[in-house]
Protein backbone atom coordinates (compact mmCIF):
# COMPACT_ATOMS: atom_id res chain seq x y z
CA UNK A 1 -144.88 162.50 319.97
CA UNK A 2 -148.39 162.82 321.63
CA UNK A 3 -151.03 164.73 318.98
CA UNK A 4 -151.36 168.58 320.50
CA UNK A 5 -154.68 169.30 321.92
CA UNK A 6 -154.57 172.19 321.02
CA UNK A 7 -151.82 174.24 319.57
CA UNK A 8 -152.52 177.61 321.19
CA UNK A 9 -152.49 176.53 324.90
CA UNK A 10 -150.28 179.15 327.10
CA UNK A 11 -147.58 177.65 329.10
CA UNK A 12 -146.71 178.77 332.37
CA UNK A 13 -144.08 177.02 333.66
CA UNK A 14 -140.86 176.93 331.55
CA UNK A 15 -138.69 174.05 333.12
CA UNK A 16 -136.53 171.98 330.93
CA UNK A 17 -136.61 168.36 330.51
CA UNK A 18 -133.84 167.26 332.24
CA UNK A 19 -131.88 164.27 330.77
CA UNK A 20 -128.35 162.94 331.94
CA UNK A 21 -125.37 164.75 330.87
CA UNK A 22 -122.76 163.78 328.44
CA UNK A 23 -120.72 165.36 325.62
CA UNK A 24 -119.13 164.37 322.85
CA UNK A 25 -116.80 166.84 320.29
CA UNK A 26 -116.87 167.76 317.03
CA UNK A 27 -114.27 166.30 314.98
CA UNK A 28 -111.89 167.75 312.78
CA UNK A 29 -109.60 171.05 312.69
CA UNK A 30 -109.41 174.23 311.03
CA UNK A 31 -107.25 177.42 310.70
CA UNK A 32 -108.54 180.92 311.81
CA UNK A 33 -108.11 184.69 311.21
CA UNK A 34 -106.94 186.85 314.34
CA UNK A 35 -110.05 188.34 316.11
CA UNK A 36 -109.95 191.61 318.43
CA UNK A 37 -109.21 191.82 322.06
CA UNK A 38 -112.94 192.71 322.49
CA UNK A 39 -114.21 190.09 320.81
CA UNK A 40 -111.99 187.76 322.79
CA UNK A 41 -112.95 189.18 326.04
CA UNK A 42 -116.59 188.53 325.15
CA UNK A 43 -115.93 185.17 324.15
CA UNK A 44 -114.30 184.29 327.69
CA UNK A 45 -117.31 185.57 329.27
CA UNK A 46 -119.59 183.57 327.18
CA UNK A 47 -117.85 180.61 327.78
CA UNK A 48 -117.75 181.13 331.13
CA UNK A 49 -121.57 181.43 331.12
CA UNK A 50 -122.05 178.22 328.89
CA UNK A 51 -119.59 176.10 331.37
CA UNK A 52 -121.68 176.77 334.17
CA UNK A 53 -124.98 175.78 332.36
CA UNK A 54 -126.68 172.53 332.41
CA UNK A 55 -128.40 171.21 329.66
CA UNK A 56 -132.04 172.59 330.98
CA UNK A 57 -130.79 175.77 331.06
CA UNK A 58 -128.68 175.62 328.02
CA UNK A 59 -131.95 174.93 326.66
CA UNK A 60 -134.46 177.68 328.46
CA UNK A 61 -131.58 180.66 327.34
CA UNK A 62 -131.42 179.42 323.40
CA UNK A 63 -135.54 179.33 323.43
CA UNK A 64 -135.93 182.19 325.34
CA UNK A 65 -132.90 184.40 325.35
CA UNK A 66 -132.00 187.26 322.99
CA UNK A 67 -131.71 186.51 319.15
CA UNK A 68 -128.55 188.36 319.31
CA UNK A 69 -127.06 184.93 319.95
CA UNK A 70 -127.61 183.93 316.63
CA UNK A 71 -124.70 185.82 315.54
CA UNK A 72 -125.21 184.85 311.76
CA UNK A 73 -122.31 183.68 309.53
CA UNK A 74 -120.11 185.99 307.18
CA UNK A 75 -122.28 188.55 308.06
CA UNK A 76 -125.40 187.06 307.05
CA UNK A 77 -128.92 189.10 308.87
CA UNK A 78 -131.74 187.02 310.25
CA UNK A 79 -133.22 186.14 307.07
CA UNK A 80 -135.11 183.20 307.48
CA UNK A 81 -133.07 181.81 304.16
CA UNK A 82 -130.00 181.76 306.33
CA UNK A 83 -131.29 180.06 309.32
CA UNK A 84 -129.22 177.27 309.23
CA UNK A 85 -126.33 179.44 309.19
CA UNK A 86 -127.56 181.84 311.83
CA UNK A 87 -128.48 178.65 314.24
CA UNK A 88 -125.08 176.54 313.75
CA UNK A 89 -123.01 179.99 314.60
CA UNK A 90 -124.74 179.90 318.16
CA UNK A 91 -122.25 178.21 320.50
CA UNK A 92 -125.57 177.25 323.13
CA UNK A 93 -126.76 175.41 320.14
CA UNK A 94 -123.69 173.31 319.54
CA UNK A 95 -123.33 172.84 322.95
CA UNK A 96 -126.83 171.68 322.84
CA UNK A 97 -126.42 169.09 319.65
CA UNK A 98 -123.25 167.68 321.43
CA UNK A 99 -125.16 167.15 324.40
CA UNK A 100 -127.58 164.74 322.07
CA UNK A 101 -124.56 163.32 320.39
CA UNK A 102 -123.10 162.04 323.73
CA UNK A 103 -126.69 160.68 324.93
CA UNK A 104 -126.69 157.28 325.01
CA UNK A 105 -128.77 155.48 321.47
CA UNK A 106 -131.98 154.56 323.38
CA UNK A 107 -132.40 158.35 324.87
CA UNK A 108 -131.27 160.28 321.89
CA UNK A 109 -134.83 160.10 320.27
CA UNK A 110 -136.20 161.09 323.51
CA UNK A 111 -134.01 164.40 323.71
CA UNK A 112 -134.89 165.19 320.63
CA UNK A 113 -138.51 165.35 321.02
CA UNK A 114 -138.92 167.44 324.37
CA UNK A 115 -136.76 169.88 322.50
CA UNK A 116 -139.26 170.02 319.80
CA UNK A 117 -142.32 169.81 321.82
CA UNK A 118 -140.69 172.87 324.04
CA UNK A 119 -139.74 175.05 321.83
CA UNK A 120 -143.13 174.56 319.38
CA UNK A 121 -145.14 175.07 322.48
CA UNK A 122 -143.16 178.34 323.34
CA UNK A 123 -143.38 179.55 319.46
CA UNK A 124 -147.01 178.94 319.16
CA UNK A 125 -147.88 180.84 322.04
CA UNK A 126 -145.80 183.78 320.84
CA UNK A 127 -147.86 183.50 317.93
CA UNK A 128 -150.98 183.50 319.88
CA UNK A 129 -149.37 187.08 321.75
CA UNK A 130 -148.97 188.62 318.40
CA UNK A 131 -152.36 188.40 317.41
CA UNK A 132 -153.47 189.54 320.84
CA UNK A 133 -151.19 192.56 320.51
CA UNK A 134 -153.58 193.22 317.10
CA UNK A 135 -156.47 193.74 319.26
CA UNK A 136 -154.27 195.61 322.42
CA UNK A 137 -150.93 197.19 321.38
CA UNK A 138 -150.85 197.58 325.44
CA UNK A 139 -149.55 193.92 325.51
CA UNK A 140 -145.98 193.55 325.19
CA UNK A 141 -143.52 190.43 325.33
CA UNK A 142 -140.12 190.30 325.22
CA UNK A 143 -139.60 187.16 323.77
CA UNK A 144 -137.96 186.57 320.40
CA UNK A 145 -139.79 185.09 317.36
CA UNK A 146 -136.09 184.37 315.60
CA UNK A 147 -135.31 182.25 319.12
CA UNK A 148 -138.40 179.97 318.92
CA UNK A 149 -138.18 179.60 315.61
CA UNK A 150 -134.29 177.94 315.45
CA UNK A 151 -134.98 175.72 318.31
CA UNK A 152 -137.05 174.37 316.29
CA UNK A 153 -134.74 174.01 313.94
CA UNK A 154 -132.51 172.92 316.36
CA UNK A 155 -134.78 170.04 317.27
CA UNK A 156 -135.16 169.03 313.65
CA UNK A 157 -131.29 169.13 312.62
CA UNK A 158 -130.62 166.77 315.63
CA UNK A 159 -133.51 164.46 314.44
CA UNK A 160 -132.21 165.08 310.92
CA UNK A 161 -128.67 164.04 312.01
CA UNK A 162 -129.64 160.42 313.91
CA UNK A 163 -131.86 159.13 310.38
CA UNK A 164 -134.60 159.42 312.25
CA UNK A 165 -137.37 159.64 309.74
CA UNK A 166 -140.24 158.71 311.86
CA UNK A 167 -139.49 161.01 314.33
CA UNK A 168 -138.63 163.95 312.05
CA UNK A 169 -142.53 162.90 309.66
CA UNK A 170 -144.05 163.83 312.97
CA UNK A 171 -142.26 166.99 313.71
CA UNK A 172 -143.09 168.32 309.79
CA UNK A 173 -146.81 167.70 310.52
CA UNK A 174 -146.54 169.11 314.09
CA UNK A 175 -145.41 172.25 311.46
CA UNK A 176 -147.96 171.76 308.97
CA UNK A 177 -150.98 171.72 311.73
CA UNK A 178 -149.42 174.98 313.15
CA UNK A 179 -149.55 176.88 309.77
CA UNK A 180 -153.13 175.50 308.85
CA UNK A 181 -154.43 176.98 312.04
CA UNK A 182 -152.13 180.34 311.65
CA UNK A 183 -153.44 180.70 308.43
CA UNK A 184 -157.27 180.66 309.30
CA UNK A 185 -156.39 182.40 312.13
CA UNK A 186 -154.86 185.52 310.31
CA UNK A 187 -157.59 185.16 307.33
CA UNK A 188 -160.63 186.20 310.13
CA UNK A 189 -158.61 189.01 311.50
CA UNK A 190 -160.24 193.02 310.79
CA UNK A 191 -157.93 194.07 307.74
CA UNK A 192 -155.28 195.79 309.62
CA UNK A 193 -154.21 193.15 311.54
CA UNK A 194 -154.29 190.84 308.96
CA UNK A 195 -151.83 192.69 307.22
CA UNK A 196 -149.45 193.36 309.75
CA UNK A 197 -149.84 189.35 310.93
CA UNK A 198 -149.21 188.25 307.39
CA UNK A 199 -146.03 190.53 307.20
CA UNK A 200 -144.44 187.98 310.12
CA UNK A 201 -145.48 184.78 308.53
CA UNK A 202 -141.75 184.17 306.83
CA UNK A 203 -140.84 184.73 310.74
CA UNK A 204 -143.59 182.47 312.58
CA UNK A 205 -143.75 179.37 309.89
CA UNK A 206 -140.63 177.36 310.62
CA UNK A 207 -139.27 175.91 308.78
CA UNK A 208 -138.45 177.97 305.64
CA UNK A 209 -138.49 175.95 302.54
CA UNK A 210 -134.70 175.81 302.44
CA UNK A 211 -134.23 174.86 305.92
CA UNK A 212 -137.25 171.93 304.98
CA UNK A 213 -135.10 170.88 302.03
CA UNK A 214 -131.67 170.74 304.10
CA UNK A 215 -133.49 168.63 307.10
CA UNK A 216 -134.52 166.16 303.88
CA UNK A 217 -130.72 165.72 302.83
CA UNK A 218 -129.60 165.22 305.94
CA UNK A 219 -132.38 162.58 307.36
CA UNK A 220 -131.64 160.71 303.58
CA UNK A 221 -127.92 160.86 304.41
CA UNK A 222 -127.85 159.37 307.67
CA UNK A 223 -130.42 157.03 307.03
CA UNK A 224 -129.44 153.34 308.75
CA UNK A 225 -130.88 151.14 306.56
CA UNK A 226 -128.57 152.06 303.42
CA UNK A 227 -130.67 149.84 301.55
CA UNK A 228 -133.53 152.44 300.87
CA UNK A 229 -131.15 154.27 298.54
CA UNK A 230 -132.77 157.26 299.89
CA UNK A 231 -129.95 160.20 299.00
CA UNK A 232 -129.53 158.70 295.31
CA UNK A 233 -133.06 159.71 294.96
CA UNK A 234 -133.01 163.08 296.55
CA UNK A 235 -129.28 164.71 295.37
CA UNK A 236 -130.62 163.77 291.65
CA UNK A 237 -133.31 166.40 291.93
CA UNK A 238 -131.06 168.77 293.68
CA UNK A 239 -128.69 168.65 291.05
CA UNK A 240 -131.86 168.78 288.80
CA UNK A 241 -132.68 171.43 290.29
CA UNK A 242 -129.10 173.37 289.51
CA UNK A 243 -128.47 173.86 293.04
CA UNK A 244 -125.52 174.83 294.37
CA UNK A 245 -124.11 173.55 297.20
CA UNK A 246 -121.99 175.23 300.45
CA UNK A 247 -120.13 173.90 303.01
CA UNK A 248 -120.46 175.02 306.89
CA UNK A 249 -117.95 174.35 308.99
CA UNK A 250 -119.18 173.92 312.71
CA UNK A 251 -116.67 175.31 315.62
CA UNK A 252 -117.17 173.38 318.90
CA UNK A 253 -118.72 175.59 321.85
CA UNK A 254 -115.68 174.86 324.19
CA UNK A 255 -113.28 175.97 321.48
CA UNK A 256 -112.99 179.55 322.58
CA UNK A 257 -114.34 181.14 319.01
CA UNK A 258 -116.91 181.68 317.01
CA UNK A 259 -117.79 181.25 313.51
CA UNK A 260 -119.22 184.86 312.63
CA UNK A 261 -118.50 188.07 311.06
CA UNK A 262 -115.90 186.75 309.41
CA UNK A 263 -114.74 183.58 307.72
CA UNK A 264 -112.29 181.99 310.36
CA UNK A 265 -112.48 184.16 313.52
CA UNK A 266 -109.24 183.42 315.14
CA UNK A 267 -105.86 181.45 314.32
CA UNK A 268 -105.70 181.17 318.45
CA UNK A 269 -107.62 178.30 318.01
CA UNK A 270 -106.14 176.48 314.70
CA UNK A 271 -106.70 172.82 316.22
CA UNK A 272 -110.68 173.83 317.18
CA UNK A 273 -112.87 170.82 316.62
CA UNK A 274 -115.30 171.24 313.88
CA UNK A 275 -117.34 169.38 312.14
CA UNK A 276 -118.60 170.34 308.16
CA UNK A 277 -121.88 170.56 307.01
CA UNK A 278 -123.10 170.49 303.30
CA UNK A 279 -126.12 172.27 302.66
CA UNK A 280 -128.16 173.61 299.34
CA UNK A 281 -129.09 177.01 298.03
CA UNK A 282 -132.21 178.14 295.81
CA UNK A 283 -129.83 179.54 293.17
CA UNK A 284 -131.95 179.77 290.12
CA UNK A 285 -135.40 179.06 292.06
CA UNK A 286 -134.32 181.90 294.84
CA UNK A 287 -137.33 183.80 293.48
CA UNK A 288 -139.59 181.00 292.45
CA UNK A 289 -141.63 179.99 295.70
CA UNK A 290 -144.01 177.75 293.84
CA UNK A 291 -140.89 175.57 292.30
CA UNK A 292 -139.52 175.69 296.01
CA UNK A 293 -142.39 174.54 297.43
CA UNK A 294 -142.72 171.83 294.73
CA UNK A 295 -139.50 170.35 295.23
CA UNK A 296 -139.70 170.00 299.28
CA UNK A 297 -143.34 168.44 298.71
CA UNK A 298 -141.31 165.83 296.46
CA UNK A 299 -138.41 165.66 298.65
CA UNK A 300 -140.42 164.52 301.79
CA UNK A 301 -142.95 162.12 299.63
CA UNK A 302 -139.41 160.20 298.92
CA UNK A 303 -137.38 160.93 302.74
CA UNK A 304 -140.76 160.30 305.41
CA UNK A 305 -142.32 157.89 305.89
C-alpha cells in the first residue's frame, strides 16, 4: 500500500478497480423462521439487483449507497459496537467477500487493498465535508458516514480472513494516521464546531475497538505459518479478559434471505450456505475504554508485524 500524500485529497472520479470475476460459497446449512410476503418480495428484488452487478459496482453501491443496507442483526441499531454484525447482514458485502474468496491466491491481496484504499479515500473526504459544513451549513452531501466506515471494515475482515498480517499492519496505520490528523483537525476548530465534530468521532474513527480486537482474532487464526502460535497468545487474554464470545452465522447473498430482524429469517431456505463466525464482546470492560484500548494495543503488539 503506497503512503497517502495526503489524507484529505477530494476524489472525483469514483470508478472501481476492476478485477476478474469469480465466486466461491459459503459452506454449511442452517434452518430458518418463516418471513412475510413483503419481506420476500423485497428480497427478490434485491437479488435481482445484486445478480446484475459486477464486482465494481457491487463495490461503488456498498461505499456509497444508503446505510439502510446494513440491516443490522436481531435488531441491533448502527452502533458502532455492532458493526461487525451490521456489515456481515449486508448481502452486497457477502457477495463482495465471496468475490475475494474465489480470486485466485496471487490477486487476493491485491483486491483487498483497492478496497481499502477506496473506501478510506471516500471516508476521509466525508470527513473533510463535515468540517466544511462547520463553517457553511449550506453544504450538504448525501453520502453515508456508517457506509464508508464498514467498507472499511469490509476491507479489513477480508485481509483478516487470508492471515494476512502485513497487509492488515498497514491498513491499522493507514487508521491511526487518519485519527492523528482528525484529531488536530477538530482540536483548532471555533468551540461549536468542535463540539458537534467530536460528537461523530465514534462514527468517523473506524475501526471501533471491538471491531480492532475481532480483525486481531481472526488475522491470528488464519495465520499460515502455524508455527508463530499466534491465537494461543491472543484467546489467553481474551479469556483473561472474561470475554464472552458469540457466534454469527453468515447467509450467502444468492441464498434468497437475510440474516436480520430476526434470528433465522426464513425456513424457505433451510439448506442456505453459511458460514459461522466467532467473535468477542466487552462484557465486563463494555464501559471501560481505557482497559479496551489497552488490550487492542497488546493484541496488535503480539498479531502485526
Amino acid at each position: 500500500m503506497k503512503t497517502k500524500a495526503g489524507i484529505f485529497f477530494l476524489v472525483i472520479g469514483l470508478a472501481a478497480t476492476q478485477l476478474s470475476r469469480a465466486a466461491e460459497p459459503l459452506s454449511g446449512s442452517i434452518r430458518y423462521n418463516a418471513i412475510s410476503d413483503a419481506e420476500r418480495t423485497r428480497i427478490n428484488g434485491e437479488d435481482a439487483e445484486l445478480k446484475k452487478e459486477d464486482f465494481g459496482r457491487s463495490v461503488d453501491e456498498l461505499l456509497l449507497g444508503s446505510a439502510l443496507q446494513f440491516g443490522g442483526i436481531l435488531g441491533q441499531s448502527a452502533d458502532p459496537q455492532t458493526d461487525l454484525e451490521n456489515l456481515l447482514s449486508a448481502r452486497r458485502a457477502i457477495k463482495i467477500l465471496d468475490h475475494i474468496h474465489g480470486l485466485p491466491e496471487r490477486d487476493k491481496a491485491q483486491a483487498c487493498e483497492a478496497l481499502f484504499d477506496k473506501a478510506f479515500q471516500i471516508h476521509t473526504n466525508l470527513f473533510s465535508v463535515w468540517v466544511s459544513i462547520q463553517a457553511d451549513p449550506k453544504i450538504q452531501t448525501k453520502s453515508s458516514v456508517e457506509s464508508s466506515r464498514l467498507t472499511i471494515l469490509l476491507a479489513m475482515f477480508a485481509t483478516a480472513e487470508r492471515g494476512d498480517r502485513v497487509l492488515l499492519a498497514k491498513q491499522f496505520a493507514e487508521l491511526d494516521r487518519f485519527a492523528d490528523e482528525a484529531n488536530r483537525i477538530i482540536a483548532a476548530q471555533p468551540p461549536t464546531a468542535k463540539t458537534t465534530l467530536s460528537t461523530y468521532i465514534p462514527f468517523f474513527f473506524p475501526q471501533e475497538n471491538r471491531s480492532q480486537l475481532n480483525l486481531l482474532r481472526l488475522a491470528a487464526d488464519r495465520e499460515k505459518d502455524h508455527s508463530l502460535k499466534l491465537l494461543d497468545q491472543v484467546e489467553p487474554e481474551l479469556k483473561k479478559a472474561n470475554m464472552p464470545e458469540s457466534e454469527v452465522p453468515i447467509v450467502s447473498w444468492d441464498a434468497g434471505t437475510k440474516y436480520s430482524k430476526t434470528k433465522w429469517p426464513s425456513n424457505a431456505e433451510a439448506n442456505a450456505f453459511v458460514t459461522a463466525y466467532k467473535f468477542y464482546d466487552w462484557g465486563d470492560l463494555g464501559l471501560n475504554h481505557e482497559l479496551q484500548t489497552a488490550l487492542v494495543k497488546k493484541l496488535r503488539g503480539i498479531v502485526l508485524p
